[in-house]
PDB file of N, CA and C in Angstrom:
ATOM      1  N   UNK A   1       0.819  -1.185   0.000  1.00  0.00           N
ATOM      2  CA  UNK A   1       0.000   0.000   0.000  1.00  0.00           C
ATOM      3  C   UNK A   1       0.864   1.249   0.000  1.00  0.00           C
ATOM      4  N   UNK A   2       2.315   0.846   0.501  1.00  0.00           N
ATOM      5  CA  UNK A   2       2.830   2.221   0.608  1.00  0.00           C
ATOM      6  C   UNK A   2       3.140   2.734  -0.333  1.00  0.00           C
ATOM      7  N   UNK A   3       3.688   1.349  -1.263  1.00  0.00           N
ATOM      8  CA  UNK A   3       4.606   1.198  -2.697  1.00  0.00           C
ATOM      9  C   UNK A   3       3.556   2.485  -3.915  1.00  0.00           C
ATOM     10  N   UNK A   4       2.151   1.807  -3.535  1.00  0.00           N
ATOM     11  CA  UNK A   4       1.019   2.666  -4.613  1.00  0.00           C
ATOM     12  C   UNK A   4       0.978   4.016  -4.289  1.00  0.00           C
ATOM     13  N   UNK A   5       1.293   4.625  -2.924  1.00  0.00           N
ATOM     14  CA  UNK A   5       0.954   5.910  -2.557  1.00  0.00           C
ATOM     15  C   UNK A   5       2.364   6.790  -2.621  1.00  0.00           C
ATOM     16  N   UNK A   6       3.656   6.246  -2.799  1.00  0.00           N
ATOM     17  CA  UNK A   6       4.712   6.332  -3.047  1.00  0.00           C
ATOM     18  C   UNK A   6       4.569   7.121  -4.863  1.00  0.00           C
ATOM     19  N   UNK A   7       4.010   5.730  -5.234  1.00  0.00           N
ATOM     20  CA  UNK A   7       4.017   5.920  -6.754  1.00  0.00           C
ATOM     21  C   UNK A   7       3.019   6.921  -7.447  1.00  0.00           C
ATOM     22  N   UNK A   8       1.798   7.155  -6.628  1.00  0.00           N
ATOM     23  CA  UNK A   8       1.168   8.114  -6.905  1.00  0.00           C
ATOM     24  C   UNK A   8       1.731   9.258  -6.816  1.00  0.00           C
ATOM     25  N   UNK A   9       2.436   9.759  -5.627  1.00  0.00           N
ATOM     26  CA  UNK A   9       2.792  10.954  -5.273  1.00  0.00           C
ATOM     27  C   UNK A   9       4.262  11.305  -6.309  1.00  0.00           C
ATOM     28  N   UNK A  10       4.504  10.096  -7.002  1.00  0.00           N
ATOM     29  CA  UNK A  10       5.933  10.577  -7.991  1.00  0.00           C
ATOM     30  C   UNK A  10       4.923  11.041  -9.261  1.00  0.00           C
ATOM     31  N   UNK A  11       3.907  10.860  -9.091  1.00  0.00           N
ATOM     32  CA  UNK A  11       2.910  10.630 -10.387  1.00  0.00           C
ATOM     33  C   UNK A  11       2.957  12.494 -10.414  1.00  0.00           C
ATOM     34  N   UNK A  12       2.206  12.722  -9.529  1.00  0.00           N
ATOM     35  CA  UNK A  12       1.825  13.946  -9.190  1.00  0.00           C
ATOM     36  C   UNK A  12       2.951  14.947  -9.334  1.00  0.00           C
ATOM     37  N   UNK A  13       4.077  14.939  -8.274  1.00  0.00           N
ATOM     38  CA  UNK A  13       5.236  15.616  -8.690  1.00  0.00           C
ATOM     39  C   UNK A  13       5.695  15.654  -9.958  1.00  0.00           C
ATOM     40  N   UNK A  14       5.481  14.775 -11.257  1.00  0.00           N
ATOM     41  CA  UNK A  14       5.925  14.840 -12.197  1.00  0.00           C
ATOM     42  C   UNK A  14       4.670  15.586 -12.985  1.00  0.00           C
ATOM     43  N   UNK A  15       3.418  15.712 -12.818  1.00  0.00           N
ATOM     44  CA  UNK A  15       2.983  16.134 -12.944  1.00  0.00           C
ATOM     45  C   UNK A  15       2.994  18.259 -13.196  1.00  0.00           C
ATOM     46  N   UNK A  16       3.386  18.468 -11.862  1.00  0.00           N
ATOM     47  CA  UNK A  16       4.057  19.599 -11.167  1.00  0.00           C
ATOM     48  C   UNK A  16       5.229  20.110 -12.301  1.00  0.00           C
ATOM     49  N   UNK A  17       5.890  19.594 -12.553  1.00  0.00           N
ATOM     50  CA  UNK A  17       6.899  19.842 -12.830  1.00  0.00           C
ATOM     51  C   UNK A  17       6.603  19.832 -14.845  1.00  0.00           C
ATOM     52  N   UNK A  18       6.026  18.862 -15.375  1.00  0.00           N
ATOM     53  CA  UNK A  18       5.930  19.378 -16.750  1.00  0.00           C
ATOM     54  C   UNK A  18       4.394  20.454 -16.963  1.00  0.00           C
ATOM     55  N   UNK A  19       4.737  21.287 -16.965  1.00  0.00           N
ATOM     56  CA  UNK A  19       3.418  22.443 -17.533  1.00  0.00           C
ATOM     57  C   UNK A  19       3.502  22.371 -18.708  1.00  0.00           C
ATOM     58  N   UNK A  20       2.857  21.691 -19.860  1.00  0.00           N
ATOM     59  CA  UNK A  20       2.337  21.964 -21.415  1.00  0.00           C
ATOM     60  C   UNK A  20       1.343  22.998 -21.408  1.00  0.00           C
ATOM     61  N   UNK A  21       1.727  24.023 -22.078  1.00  0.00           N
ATOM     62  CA  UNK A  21       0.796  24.622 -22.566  1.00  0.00           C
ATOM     63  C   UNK A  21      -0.191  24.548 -23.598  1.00  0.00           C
ATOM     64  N   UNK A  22      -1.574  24.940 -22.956  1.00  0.00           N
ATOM     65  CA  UNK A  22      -2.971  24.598 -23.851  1.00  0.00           C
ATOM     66  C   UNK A  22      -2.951  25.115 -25.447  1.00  0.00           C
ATOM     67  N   UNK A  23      -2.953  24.005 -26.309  1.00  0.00           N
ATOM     68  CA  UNK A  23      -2.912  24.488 -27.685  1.00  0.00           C
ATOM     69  C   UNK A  23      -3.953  25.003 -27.954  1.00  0.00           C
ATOM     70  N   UNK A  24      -3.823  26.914 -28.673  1.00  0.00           N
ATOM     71  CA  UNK A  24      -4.691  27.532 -29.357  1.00  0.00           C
ATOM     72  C   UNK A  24      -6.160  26.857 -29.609  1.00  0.00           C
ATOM     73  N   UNK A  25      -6.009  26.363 -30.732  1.00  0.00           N
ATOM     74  CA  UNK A  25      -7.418  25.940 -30.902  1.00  0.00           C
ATOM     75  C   UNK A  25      -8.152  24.979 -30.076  1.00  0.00           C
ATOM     76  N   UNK A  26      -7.685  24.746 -29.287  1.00  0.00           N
ATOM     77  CA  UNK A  26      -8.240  23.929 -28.278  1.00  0.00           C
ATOM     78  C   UNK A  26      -9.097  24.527 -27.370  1.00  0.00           C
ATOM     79  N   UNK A  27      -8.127  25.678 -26.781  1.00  0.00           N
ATOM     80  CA  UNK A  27      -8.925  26.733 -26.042  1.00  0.00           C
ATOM     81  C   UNK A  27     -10.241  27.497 -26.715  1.00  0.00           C
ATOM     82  N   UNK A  28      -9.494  27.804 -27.997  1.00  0.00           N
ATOM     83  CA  UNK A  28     -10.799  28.682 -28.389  1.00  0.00           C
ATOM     84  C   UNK A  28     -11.731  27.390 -28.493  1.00  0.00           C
ATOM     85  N   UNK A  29     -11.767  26.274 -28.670  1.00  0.00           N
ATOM     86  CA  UNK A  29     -13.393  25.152 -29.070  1.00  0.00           C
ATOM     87  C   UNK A  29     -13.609  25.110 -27.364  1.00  0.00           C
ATOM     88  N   UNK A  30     -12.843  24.989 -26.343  1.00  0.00           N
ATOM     89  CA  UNK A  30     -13.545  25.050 -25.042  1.00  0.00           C
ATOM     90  C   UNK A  30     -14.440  26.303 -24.822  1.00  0.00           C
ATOM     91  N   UNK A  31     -13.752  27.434 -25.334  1.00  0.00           N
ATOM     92  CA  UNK A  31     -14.521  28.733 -24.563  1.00  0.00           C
ATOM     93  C   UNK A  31     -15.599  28.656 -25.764  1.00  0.00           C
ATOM     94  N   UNK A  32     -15.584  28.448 -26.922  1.00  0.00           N
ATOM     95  CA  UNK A  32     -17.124  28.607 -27.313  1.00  0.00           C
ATOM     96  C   UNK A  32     -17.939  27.905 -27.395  1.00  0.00           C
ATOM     97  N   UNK A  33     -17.579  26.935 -26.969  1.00  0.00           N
ATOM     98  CA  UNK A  33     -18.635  25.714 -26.532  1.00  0.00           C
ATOM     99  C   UNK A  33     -19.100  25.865 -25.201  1.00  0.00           C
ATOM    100  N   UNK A  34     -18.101  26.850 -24.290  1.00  0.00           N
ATOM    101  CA  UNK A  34     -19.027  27.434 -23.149  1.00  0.00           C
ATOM    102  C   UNK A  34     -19.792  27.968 -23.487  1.00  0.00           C
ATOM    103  N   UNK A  35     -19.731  29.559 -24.244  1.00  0.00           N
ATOM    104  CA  UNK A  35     -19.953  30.314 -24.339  1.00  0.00           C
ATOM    105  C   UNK A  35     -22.055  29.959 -24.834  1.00  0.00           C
ATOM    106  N   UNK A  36     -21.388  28.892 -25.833  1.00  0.00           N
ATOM    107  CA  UNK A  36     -23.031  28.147 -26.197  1.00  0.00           C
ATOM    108  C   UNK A  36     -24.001  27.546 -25.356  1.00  0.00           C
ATOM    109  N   UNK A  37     -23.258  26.887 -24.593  1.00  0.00           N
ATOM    110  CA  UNK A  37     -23.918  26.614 -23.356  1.00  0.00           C
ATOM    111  C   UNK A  37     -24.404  27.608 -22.729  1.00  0.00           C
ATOM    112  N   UNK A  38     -23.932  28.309 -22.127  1.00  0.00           N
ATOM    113  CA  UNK A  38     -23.902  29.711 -21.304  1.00  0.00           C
ATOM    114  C   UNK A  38     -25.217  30.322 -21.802  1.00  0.00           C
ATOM    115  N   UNK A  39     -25.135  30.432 -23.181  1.00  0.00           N
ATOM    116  CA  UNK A  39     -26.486  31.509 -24.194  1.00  0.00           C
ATOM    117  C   UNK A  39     -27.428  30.217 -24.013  1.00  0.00           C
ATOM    118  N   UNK A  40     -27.535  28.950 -24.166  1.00  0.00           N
ATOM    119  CA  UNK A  40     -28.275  28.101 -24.576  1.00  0.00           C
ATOM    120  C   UNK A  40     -29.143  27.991 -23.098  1.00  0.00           C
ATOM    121  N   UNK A  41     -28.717  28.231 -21.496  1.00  0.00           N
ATOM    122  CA  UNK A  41     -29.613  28.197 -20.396  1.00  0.00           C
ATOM    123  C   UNK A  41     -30.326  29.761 -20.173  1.00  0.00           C
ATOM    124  N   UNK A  42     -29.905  31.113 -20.820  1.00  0.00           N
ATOM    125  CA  UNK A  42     -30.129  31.839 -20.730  1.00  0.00           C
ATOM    126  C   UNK A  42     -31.752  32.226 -21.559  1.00  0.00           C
ATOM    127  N   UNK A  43     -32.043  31.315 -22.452  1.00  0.00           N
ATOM    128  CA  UNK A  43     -33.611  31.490 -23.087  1.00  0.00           C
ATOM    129  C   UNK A  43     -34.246  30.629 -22.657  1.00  0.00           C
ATOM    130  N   UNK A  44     -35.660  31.154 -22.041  1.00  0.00           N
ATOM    131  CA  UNK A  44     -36.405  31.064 -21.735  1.00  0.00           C
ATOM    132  C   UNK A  44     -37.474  29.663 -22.588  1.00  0.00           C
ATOM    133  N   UNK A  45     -37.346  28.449 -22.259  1.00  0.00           N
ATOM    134  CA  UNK A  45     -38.139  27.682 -23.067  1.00  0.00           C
ATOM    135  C   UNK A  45     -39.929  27.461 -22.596  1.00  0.00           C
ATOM    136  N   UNK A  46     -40.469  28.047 -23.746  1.00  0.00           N
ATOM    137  CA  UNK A  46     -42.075  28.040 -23.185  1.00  0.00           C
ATOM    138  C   UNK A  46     -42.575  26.678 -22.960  1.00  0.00           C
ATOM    139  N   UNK A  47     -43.239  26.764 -21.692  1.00  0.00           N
ATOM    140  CA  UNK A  47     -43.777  25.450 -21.044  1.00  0.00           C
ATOM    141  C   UNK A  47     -45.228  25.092 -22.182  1.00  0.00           C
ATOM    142  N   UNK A  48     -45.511  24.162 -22.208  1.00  0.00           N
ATOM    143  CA  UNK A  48     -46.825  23.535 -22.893  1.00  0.00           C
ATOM    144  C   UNK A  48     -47.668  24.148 -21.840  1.00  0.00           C
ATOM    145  N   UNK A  49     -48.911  24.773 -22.335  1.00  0.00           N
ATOM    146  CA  UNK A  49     -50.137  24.860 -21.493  1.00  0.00           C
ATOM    147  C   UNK A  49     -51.429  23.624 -21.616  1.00  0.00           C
ATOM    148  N   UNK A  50     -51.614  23.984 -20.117  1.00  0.00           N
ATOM    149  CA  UNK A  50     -51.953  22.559 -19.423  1.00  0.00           C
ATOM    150  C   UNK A  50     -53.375  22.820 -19.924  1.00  0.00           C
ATOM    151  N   UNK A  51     -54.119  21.796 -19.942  1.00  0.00           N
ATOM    152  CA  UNK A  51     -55.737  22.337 -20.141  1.00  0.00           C
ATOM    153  C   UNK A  51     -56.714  22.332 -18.728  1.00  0.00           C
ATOM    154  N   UNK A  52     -57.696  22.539 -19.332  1.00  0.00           N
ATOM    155  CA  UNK A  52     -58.352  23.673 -18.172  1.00  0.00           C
ATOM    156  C   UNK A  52     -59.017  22.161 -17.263  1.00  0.00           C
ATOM    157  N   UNK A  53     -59.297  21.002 -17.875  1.00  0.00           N
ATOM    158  CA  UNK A  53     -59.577  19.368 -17.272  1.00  0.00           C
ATOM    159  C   UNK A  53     -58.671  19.232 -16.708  1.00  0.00           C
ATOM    160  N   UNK A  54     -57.216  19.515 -16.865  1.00  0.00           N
ATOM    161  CA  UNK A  54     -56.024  19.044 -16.063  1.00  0.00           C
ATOM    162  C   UNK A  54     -55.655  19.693 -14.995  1.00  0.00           C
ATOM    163  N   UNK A  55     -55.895  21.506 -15.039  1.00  0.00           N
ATOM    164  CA  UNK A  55     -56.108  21.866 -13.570  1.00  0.00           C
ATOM    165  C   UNK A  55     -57.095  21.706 -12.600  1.00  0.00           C
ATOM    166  N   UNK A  56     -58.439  21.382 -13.045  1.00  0.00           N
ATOM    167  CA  UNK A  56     -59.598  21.315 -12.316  1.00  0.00           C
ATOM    168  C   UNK A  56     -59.203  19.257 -11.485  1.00  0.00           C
ATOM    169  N   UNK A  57     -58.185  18.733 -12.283  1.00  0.00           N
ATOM    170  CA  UNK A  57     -57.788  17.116 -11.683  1.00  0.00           C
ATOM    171  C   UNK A  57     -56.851  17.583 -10.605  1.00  0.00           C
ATOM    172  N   UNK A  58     -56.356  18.691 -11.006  1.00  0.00           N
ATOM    173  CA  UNK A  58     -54.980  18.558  -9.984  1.00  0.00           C
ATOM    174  C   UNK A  58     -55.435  19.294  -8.690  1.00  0.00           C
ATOM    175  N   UNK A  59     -56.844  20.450  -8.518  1.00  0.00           N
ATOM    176  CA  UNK A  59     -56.997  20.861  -7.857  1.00  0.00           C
ATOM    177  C   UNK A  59     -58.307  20.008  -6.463  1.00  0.00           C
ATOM    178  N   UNK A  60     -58.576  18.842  -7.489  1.00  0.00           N
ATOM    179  CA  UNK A  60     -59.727  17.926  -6.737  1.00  0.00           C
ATOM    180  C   UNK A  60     -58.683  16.902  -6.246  1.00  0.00           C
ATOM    181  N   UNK A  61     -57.199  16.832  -6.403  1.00  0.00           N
ATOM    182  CA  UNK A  61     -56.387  15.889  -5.743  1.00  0.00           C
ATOM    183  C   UNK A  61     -56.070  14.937  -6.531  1.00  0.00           C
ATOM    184  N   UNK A  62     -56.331  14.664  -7.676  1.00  0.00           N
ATOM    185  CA  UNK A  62     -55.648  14.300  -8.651  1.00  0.00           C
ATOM    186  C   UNK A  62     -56.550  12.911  -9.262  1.00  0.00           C
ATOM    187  N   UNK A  63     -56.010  11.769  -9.604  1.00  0.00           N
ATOM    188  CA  UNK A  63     -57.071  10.601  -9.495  1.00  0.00           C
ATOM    189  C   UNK A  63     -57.608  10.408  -8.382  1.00  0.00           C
ATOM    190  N   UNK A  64     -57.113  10.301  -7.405  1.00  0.00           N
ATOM    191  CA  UNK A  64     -57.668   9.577  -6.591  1.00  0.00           C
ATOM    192  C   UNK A  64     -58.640  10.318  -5.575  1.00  0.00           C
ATOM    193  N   UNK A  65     -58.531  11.544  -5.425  1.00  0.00           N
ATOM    194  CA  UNK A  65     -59.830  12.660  -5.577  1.00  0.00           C
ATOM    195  C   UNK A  65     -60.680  12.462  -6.531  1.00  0.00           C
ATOM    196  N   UNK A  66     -60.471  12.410  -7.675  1.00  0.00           N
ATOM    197  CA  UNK A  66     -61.640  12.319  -8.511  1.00  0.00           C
ATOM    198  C   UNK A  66     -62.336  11.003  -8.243  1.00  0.00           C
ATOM    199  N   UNK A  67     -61.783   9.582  -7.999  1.00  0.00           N
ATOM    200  CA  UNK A  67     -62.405   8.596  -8.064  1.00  0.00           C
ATOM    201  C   UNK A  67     -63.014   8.667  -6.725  1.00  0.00           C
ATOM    202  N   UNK A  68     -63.038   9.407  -5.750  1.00  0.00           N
ATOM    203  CA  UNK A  68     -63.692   9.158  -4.615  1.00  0.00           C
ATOM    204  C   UNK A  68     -64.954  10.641  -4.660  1.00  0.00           C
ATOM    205  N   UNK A  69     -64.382  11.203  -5.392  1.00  0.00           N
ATOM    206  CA  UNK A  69     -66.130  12.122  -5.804  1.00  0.00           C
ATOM    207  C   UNK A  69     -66.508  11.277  -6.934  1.00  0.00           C
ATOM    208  N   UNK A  70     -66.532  10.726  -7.503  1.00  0.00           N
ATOM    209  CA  UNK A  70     -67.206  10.141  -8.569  1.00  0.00           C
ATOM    210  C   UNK A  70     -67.945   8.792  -7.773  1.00  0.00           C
ATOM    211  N   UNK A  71     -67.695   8.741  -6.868  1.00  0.00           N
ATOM    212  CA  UNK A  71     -67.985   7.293  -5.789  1.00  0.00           C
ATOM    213  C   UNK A  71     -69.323   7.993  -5.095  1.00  0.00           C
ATOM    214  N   UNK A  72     -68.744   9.102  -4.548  1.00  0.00           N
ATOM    215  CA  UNK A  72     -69.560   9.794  -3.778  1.00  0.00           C
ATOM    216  C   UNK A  72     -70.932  10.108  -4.754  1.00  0.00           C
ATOM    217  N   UNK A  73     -70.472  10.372  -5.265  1.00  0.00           N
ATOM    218  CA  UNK A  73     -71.871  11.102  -6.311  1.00  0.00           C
ATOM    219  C   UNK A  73     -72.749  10.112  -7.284  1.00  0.00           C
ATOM    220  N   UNK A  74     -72.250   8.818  -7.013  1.00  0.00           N
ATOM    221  CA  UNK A  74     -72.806   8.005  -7.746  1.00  0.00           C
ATOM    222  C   UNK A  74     -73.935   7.082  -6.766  1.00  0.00           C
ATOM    223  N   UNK A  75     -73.176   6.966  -5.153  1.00  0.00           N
ATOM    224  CA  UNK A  75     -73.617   6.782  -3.762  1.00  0.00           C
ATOM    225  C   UNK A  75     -74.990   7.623  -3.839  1.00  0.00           C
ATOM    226  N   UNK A  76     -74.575   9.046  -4.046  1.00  0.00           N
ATOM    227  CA  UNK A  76     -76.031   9.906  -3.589  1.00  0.00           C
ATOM    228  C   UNK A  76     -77.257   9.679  -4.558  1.00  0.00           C
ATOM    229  N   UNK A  77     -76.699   9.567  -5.817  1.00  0.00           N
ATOM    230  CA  UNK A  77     -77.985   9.692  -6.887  1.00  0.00           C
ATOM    231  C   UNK A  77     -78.537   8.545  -6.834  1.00  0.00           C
ATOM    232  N   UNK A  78     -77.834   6.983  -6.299  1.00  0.00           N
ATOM    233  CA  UNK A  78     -78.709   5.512  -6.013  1.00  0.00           C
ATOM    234  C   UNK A  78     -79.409   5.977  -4.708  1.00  0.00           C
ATOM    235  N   UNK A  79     -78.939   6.702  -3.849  1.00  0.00           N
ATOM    236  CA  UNK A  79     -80.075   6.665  -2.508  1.00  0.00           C
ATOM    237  C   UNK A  79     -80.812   7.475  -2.603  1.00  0.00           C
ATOM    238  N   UNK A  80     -80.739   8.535  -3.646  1.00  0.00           N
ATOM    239  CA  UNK A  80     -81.819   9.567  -3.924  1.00  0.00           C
ATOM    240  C   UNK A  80     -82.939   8.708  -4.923  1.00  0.00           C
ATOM    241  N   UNK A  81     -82.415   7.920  -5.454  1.00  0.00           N
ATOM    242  CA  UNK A  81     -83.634   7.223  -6.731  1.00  0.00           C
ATOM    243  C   UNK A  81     -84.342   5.949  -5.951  1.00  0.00           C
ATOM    244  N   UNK A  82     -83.227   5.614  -5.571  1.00  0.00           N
ATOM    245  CA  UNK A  82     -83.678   3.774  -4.269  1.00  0.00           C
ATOM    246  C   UNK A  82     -83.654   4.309  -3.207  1.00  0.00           C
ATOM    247  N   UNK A  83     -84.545   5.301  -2.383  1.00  0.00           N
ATOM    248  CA  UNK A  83     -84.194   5.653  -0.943  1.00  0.00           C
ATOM    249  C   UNK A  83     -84.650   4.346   0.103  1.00  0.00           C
ATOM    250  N   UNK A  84     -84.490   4.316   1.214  1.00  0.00           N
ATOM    251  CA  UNK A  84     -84.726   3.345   1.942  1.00  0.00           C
ATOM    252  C   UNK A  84     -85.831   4.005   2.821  1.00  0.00           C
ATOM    253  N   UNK A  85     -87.169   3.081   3.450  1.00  0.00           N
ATOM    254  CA  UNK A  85     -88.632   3.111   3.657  1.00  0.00           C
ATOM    255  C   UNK A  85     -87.937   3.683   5.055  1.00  0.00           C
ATOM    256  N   UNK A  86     -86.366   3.446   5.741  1.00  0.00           N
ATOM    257  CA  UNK A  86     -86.570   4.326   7.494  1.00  0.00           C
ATOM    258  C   UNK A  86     -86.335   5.465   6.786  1.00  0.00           C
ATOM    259  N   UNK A  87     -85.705   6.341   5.742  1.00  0.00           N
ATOM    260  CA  UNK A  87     -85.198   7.562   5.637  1.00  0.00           C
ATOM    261  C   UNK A  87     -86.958   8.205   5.496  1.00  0.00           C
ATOM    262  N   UNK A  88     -86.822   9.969   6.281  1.00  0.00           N
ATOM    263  CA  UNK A  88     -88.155  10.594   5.968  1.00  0.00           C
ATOM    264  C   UNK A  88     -88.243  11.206   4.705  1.00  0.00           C
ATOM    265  N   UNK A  89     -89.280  11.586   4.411  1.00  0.00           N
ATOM    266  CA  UNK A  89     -89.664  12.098   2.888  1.00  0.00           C
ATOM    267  C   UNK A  89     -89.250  13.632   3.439  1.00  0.00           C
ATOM    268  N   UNK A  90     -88.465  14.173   2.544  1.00  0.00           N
ATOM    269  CA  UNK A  90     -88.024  15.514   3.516  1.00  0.00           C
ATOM    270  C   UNK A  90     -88.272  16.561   2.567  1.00  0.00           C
ATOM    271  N   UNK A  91     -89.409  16.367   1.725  1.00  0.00           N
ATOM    272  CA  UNK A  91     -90.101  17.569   1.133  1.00  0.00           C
ATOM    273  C   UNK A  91     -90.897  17.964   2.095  1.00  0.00           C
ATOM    274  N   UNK A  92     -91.874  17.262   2.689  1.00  0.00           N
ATOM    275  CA  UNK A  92     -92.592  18.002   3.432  1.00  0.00           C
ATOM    276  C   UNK A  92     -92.396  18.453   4.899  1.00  0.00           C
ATOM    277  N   UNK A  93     -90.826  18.085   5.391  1.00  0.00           N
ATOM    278  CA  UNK A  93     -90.668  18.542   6.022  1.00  0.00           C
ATOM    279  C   UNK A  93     -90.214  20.369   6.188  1.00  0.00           C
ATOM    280  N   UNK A  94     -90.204  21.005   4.976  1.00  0.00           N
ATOM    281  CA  UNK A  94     -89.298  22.115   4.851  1.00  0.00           C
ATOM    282  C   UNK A  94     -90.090  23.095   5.308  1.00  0.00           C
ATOM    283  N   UNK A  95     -91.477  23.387   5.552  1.00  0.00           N
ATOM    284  CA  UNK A  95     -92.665  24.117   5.934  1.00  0.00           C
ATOM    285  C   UNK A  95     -92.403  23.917   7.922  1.00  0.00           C
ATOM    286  N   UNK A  96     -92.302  22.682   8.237  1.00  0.00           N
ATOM    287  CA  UNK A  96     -92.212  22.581  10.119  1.00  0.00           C
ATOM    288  C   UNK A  96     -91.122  22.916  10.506  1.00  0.00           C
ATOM    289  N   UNK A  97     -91.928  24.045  11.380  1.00  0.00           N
ATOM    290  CA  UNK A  97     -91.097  24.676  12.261  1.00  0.00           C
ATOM    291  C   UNK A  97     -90.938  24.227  13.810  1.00  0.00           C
ATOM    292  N   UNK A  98     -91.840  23.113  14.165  1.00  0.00           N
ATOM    293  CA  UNK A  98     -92.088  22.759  15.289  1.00  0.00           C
ATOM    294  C   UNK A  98     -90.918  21.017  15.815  1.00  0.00           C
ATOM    295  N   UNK A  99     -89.950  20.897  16.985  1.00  0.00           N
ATOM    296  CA  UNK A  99     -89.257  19.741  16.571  1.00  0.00           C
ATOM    297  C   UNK A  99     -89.958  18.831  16.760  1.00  0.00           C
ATOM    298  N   UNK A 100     -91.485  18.546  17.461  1.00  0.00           N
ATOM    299  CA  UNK A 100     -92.382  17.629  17.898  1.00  0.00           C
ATOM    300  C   UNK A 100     -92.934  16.799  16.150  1.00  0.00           C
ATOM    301  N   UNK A 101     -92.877  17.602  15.330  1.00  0.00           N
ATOM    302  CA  UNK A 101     -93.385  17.102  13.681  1.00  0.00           C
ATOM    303  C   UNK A 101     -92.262  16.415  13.131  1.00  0.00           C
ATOM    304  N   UNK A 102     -91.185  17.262  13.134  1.00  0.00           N
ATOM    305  CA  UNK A 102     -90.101  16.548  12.905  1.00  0.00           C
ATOM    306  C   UNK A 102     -90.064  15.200  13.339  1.00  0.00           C
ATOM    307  N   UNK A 103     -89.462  14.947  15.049  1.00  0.00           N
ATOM    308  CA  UNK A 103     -89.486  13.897  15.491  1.00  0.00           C
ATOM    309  C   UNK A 103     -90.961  12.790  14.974  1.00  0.00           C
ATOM    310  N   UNK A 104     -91.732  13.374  15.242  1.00  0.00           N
ATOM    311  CA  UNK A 104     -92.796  12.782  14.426  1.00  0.00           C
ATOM    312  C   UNK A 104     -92.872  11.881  13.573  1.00  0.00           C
ATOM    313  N   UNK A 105     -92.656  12.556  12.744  1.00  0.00           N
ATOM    314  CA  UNK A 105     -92.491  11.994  11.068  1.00  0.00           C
ATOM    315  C   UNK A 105     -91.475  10.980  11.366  1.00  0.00           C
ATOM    316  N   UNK A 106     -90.192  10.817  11.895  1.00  0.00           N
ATOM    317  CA  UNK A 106     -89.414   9.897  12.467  1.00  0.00           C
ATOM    318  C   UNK A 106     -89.831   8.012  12.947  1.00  0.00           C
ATOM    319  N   UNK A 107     -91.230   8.554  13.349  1.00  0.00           N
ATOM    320  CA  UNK A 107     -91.800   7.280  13.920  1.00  0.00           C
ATOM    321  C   UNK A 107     -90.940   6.937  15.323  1.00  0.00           C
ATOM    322  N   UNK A 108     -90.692   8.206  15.927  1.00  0.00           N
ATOM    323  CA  UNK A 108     -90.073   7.970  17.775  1.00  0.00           C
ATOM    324  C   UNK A 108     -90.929   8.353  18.428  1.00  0.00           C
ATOM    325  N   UNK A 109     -91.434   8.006  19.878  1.00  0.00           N
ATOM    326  CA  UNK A 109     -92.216   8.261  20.710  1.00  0.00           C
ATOM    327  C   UNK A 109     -91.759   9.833  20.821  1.00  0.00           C
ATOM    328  N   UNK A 110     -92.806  10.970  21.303  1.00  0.00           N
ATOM    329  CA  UNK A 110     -92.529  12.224  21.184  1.00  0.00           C
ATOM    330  C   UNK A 110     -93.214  12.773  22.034  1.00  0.00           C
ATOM    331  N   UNK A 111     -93.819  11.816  22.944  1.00  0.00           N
ATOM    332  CA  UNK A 111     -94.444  12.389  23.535  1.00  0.00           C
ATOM    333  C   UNK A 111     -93.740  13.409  25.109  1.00  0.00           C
ATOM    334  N   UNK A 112     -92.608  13.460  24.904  1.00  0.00           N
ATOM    335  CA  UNK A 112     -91.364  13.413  26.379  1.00  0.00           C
ATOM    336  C   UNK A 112     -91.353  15.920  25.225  1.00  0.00           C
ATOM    337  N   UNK A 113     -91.658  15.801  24.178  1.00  0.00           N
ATOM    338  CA  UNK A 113     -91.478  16.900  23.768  1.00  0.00           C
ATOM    339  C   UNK A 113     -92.983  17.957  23.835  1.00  0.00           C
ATOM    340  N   UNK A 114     -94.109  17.084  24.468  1.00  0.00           N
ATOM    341  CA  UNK A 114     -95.024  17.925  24.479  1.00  0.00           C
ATOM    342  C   UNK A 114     -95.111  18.801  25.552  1.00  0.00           C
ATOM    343  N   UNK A 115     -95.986  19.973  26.012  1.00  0.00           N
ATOM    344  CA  UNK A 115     -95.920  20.904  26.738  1.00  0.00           C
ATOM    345  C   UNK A 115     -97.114  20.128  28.132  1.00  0.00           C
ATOM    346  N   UNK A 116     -96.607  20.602  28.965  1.00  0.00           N
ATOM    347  CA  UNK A 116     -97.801  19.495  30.005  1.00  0.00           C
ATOM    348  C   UNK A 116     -98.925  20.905  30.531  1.00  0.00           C
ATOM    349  N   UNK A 117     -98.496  21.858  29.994  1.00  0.00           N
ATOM    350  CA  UNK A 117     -99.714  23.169  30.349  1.00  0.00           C
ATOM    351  C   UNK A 117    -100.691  22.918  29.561  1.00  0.00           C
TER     352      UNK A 117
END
């Protein structure tokens, strides 16, 4: 191990010691091939515009927002068309103002809400 770090470090010193200088055209193809680079991050590349379905997905949470309102809303319109015989008919409830009708319509004893005067 010493032998390699020995030999590296003659590597290096010899290194040190010959300086070649960078041939002309060499330099100039490095600096303008920076230089292209350099101009080439400096413009502005226009993004694709998104459509107006793709922000309204990204703002409901993406798929998996959408598939759980689309769940939801498919849930409400079967129990609105197939309602079930305990749910109340709640058109005619929108006129009572009293909670004794309410409960009422419920089919619960109600009588614990009447007035005993």
């Amino acid at each position: 191990m010493a032998d390699d770090d020995m030999e590296l470090e003659n590597l290096f010193a010899q290194a040190r010691k010959d300086r070649s200088e960078l041939p002309d055209d060499l330099a100039v193809r490095i600096q303008t091939d920076a230089e292209t680079t350099r101009l080439g991050r400096l413009v502005k590349h226009a993004r694709p515009e998104r459509s107006h379905w793709s922000r309204i997905l990204d703002n409901i949470g993406g798929w998996q927002g959408f598939s759980g309102l689309a769940a939801a809303s498919v849930t409400g319109v079967f129990i609105g068309f197939f309602a079930p015989a305990v749910l109340p008919d709640t058109a005619g409830l929108f006129g009572a103002t009293d909670g004794s009708v309410l409960a009422a319509d419920l089919g619960f004893d109600t009588s614990f809400l009447e007035s005993t005067e």
